[in-house]
PDB file of N, CA and C in Angstrom:
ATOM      1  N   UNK A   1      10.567 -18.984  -4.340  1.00  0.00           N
ATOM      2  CA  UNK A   1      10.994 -19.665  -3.137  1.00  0.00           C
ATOM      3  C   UNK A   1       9.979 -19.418  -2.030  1.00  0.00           C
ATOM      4  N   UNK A   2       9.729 -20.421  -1.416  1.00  0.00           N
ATOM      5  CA  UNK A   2       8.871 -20.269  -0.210  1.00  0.00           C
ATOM      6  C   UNK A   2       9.731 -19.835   0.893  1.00  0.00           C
ATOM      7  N   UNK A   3       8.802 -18.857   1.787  1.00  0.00           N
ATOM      8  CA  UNK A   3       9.002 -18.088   3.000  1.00  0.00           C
ATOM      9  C   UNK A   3       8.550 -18.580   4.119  1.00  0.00           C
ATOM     10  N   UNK A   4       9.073 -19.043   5.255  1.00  0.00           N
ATOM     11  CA  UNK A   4       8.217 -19.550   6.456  1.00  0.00           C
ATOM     12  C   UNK A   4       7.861 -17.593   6.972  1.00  0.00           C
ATOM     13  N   UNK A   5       6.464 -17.798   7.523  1.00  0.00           N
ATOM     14  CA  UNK A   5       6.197 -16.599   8.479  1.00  0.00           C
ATOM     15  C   UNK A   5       6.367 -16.767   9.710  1.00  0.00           C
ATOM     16  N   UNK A   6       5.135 -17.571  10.033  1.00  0.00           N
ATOM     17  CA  UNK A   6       5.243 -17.957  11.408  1.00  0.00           C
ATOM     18  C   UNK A   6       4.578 -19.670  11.821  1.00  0.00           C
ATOM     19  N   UNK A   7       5.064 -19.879  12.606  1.00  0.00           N
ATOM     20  CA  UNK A   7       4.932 -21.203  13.349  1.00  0.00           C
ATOM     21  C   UNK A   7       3.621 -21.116  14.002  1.00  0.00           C
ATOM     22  N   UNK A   8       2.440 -22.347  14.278  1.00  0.00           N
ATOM     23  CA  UNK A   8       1.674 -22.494  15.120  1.00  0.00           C
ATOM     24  C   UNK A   8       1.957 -22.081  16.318  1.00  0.00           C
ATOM     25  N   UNK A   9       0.899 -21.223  17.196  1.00  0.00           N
ATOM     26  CA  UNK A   9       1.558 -21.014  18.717  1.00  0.00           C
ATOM     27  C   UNK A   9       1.603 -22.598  19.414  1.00  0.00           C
ATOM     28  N   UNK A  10       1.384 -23.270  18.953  1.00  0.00           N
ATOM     29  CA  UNK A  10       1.366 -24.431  20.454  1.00  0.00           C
ATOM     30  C   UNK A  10       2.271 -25.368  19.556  1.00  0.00           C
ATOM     31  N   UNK A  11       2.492 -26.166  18.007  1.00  0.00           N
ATOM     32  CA  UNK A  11       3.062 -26.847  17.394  1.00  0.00           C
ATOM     33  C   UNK A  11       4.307 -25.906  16.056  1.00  0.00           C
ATOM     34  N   UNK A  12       5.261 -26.275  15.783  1.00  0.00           N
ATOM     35  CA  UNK A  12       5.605 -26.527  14.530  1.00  0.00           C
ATOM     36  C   UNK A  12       5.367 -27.452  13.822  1.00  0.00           C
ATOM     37  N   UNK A  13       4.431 -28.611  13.527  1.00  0.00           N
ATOM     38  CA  UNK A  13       3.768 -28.680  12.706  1.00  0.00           C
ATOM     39  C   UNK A  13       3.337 -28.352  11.852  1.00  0.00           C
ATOM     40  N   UNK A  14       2.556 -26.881  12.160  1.00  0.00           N
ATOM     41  CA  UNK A  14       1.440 -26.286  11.320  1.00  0.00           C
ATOM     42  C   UNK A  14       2.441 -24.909  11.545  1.00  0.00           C
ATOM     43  N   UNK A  15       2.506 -24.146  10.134  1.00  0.00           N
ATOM     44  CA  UNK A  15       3.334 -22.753   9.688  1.00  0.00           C
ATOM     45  C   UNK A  15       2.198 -22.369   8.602  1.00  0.00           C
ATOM     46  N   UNK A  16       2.393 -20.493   8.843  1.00  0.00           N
ATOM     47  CA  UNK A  16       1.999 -19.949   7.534  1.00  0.00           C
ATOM     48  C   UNK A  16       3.554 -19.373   6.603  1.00  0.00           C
ATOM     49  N   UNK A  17       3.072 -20.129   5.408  1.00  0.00           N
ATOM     50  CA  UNK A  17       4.118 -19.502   4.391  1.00  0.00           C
ATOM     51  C   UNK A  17       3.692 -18.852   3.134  1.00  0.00           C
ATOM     52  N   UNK A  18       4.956 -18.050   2.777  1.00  0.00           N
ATOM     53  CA  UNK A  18       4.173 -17.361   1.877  1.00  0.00           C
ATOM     54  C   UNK A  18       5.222 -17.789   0.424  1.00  0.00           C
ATOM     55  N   UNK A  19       4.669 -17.681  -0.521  1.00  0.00           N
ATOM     56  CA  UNK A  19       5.129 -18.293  -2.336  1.00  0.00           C
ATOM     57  C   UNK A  19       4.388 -17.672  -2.994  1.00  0.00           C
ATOM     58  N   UNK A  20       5.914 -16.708  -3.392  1.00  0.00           N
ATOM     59  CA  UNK A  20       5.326 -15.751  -5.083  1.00  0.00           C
ATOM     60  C   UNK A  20       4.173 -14.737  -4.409  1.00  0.00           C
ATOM     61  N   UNK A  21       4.203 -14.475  -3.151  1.00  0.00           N
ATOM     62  CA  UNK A  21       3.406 -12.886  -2.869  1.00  0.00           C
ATOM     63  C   UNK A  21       1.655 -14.038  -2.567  1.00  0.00           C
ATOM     64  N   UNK A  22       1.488 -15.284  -2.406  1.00  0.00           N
ATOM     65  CA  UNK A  22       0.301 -15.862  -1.780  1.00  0.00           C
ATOM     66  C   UNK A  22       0.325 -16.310  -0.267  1.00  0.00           C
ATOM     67  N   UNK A  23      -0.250 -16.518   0.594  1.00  0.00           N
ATOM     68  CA  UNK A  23      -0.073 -17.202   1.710  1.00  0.00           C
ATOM     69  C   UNK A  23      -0.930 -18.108   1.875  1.00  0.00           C
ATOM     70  N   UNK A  24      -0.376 -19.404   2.856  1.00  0.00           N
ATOM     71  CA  UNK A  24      -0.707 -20.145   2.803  1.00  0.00           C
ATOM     72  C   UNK A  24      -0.399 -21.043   4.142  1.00  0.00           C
ATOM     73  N   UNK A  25      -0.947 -22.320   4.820  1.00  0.00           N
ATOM     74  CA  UNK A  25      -0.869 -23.071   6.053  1.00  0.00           C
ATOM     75  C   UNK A  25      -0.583 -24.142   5.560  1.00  0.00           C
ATOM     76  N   UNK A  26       0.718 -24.783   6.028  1.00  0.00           N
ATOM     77  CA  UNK A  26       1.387 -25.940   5.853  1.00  0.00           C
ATOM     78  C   UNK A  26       1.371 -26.919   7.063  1.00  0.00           C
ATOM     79  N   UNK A  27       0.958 -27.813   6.817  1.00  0.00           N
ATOM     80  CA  UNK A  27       1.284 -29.250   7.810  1.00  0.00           C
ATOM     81  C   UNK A  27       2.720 -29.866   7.150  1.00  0.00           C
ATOM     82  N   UNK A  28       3.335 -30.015   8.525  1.00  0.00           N
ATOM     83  CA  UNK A  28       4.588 -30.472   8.526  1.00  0.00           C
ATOM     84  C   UNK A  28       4.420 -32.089   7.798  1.00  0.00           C
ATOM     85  N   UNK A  29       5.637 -32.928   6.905  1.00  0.00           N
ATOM     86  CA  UNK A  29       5.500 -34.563   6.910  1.00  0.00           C
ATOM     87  C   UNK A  29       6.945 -34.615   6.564  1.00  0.00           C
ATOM     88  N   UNK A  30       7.216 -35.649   7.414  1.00  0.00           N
ATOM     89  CA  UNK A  30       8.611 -36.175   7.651  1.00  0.00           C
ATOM     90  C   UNK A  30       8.605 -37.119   6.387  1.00  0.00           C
ATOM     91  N   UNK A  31       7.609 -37.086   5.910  1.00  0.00           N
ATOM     92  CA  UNK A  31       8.234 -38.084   4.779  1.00  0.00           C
ATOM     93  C   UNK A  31       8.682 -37.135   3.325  1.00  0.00           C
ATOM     94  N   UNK A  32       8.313 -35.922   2.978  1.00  0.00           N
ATOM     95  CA  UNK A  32       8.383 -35.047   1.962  1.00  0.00           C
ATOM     96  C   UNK A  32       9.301 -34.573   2.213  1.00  0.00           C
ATOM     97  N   UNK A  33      10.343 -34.826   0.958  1.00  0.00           N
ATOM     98  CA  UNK A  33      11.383 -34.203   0.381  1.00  0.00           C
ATOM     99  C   UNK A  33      11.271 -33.324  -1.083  1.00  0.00           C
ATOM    100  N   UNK A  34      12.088 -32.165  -1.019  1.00  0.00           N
ATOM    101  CA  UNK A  34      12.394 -31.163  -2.072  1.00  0.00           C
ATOM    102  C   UNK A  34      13.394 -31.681  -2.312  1.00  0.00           C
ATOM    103  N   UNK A  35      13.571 -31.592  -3.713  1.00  0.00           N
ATOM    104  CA  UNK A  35      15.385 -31.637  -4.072  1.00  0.00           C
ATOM    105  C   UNK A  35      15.205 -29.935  -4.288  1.00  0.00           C
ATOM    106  N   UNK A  36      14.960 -28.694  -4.174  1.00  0.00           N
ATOM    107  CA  UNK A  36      14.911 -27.573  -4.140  1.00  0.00           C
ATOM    108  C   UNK A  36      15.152 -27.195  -2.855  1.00  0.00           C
ATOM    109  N   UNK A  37      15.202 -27.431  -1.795  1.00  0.00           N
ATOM    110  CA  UNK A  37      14.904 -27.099  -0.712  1.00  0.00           C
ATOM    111  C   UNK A  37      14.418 -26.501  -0.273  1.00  0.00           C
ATOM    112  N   UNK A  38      12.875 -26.446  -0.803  1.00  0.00           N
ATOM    113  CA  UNK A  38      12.218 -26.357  -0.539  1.00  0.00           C
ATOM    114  C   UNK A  38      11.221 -26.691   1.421  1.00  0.00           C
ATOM    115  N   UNK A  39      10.888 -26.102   2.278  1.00  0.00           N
ATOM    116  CA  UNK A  39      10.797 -26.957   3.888  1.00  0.00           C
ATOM    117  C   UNK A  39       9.496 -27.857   3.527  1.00  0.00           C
ATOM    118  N   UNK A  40       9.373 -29.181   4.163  1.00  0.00           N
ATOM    119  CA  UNK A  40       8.933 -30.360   4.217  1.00  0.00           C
ATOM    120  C   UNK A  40       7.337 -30.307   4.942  1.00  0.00           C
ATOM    121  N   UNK A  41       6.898 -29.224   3.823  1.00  0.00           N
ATOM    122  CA  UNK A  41       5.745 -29.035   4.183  1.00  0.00           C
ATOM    123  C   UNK A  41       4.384 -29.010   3.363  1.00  0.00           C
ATOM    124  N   UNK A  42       3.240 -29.699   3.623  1.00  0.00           N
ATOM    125  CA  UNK A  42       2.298 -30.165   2.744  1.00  0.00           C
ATOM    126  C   UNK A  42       0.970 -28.562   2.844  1.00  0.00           C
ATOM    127  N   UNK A  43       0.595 -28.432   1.788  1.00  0.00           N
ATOM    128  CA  UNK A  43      -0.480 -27.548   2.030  1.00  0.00           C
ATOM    129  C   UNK A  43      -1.416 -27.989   2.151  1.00  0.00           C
ATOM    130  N   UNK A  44      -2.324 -27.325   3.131  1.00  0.00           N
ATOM    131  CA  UNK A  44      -3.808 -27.712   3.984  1.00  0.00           C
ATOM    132  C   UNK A  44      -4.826 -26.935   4.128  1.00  0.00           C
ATOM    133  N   UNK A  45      -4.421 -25.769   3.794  1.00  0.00           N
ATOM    134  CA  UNK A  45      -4.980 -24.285   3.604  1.00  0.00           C
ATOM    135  C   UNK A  45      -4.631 -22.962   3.032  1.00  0.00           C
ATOM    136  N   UNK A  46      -5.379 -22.324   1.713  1.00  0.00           N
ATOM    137  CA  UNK A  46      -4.569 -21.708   1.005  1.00  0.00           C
ATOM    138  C   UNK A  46      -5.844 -21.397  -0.166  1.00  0.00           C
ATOM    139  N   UNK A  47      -5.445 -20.110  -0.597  1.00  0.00           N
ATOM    140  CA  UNK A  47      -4.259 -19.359  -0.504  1.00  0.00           C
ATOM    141  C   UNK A  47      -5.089 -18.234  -0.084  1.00  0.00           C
ATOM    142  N   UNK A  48      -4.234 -17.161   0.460  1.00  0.00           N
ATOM    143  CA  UNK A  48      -5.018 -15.994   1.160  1.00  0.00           C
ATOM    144  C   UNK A  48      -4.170 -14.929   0.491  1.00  0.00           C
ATOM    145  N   UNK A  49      -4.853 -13.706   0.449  1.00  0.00           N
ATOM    146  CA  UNK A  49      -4.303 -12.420  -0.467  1.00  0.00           C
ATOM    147  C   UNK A  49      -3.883 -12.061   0.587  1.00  0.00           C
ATOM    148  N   UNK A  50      -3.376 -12.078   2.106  1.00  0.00           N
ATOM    149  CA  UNK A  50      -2.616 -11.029   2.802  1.00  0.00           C
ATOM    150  C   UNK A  50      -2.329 -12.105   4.337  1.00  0.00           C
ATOM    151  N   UNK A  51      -0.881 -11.108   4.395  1.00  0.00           N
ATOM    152  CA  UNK A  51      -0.302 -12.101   5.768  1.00  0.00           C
ATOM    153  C   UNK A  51      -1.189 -12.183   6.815  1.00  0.00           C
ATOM    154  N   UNK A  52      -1.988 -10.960   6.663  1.00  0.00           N
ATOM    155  CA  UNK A  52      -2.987 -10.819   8.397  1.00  0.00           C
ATOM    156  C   UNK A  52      -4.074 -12.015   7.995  1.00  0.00           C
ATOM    157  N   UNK A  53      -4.815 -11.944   7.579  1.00  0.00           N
ATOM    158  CA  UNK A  53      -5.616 -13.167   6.515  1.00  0.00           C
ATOM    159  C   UNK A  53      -4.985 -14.964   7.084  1.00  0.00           C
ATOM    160  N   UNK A  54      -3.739 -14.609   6.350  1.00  0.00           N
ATOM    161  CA  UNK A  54      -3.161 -15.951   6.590  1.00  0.00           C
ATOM    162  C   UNK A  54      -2.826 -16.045   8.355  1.00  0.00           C
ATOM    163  N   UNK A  55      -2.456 -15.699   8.937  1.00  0.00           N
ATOM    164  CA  UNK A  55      -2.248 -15.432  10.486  1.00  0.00           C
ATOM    165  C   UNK A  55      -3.701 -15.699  11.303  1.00  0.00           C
ATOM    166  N   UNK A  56      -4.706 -15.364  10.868  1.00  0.00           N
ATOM    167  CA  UNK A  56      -6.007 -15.409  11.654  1.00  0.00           C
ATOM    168  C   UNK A  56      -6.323 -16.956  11.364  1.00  0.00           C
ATOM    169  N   UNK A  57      -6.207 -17.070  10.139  1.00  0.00           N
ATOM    170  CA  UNK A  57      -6.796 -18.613  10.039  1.00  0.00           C
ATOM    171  C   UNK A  57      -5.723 -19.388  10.504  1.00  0.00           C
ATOM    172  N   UNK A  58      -4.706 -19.094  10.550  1.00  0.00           N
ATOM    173  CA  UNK A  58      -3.718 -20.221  11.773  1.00  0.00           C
ATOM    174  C   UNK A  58      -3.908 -20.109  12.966  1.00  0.00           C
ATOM    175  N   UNK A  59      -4.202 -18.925  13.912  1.00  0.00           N
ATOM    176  CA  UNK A  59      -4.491 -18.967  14.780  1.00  0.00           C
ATOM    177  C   UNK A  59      -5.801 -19.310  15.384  1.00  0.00           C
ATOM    178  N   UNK A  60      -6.545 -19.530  14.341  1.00  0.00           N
ATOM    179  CA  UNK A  60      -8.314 -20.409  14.789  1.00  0.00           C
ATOM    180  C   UNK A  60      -7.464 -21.786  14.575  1.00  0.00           C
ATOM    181  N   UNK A  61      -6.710 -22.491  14.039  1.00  0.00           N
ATOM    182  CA  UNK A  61      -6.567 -23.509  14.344  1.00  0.00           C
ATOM    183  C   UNK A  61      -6.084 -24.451  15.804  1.00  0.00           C
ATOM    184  N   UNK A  62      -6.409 -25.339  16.218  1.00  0.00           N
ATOM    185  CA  UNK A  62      -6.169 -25.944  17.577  1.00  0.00           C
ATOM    186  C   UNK A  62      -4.638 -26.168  17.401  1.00  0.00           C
ATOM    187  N   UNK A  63      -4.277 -26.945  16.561  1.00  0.00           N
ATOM    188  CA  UNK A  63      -2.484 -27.437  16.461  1.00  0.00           C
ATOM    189  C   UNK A  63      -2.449 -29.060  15.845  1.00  0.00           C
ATOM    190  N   UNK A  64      -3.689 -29.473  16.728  1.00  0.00           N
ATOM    191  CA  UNK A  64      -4.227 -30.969  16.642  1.00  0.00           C
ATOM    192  C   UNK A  64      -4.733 -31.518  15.686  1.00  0.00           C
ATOM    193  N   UNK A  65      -5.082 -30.615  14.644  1.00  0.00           N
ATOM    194  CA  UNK A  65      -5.935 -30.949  13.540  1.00  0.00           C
ATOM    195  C   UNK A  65      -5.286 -32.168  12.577  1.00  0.00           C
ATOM    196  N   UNK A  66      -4.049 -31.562  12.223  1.00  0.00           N
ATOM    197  CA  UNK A  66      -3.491 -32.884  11.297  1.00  0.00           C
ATOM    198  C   UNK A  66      -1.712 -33.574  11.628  1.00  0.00           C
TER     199      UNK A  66
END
């Protein structure tokens, strides 16, 4: 099951989550559905061996990107 960590500081849009012990940066799309329920989020960047890892490269991101 996927884990939200944390939210972009300026958008929810853009989250790091983590699946099965990897992390990873999700762009939000209103059009993607889980029948798992899985959250409605596309990967854009990935995968990183550690939360601090995954956290730095979200926070170099602007918000604006996608």
């Amino acid at each position: 099951m996927t884990e939200l960590i944390v939210y972009h500081r300026k958008t929810c849009d853009l989250a790091l989550f983590s699946s099965e012990g990897q992390y990873w940066i999700g762009s939000y799309d209103e059009n993607l559905r889980h029948q798992n329920g899985e959250p409605s989020y596309v990967l854009i960047r990935g995968y990183f061996a550690t939360q601090q890892e995954g956290e730095e490269v979200l926070r170099s991101l602007k918000g604006d990107e996608f």
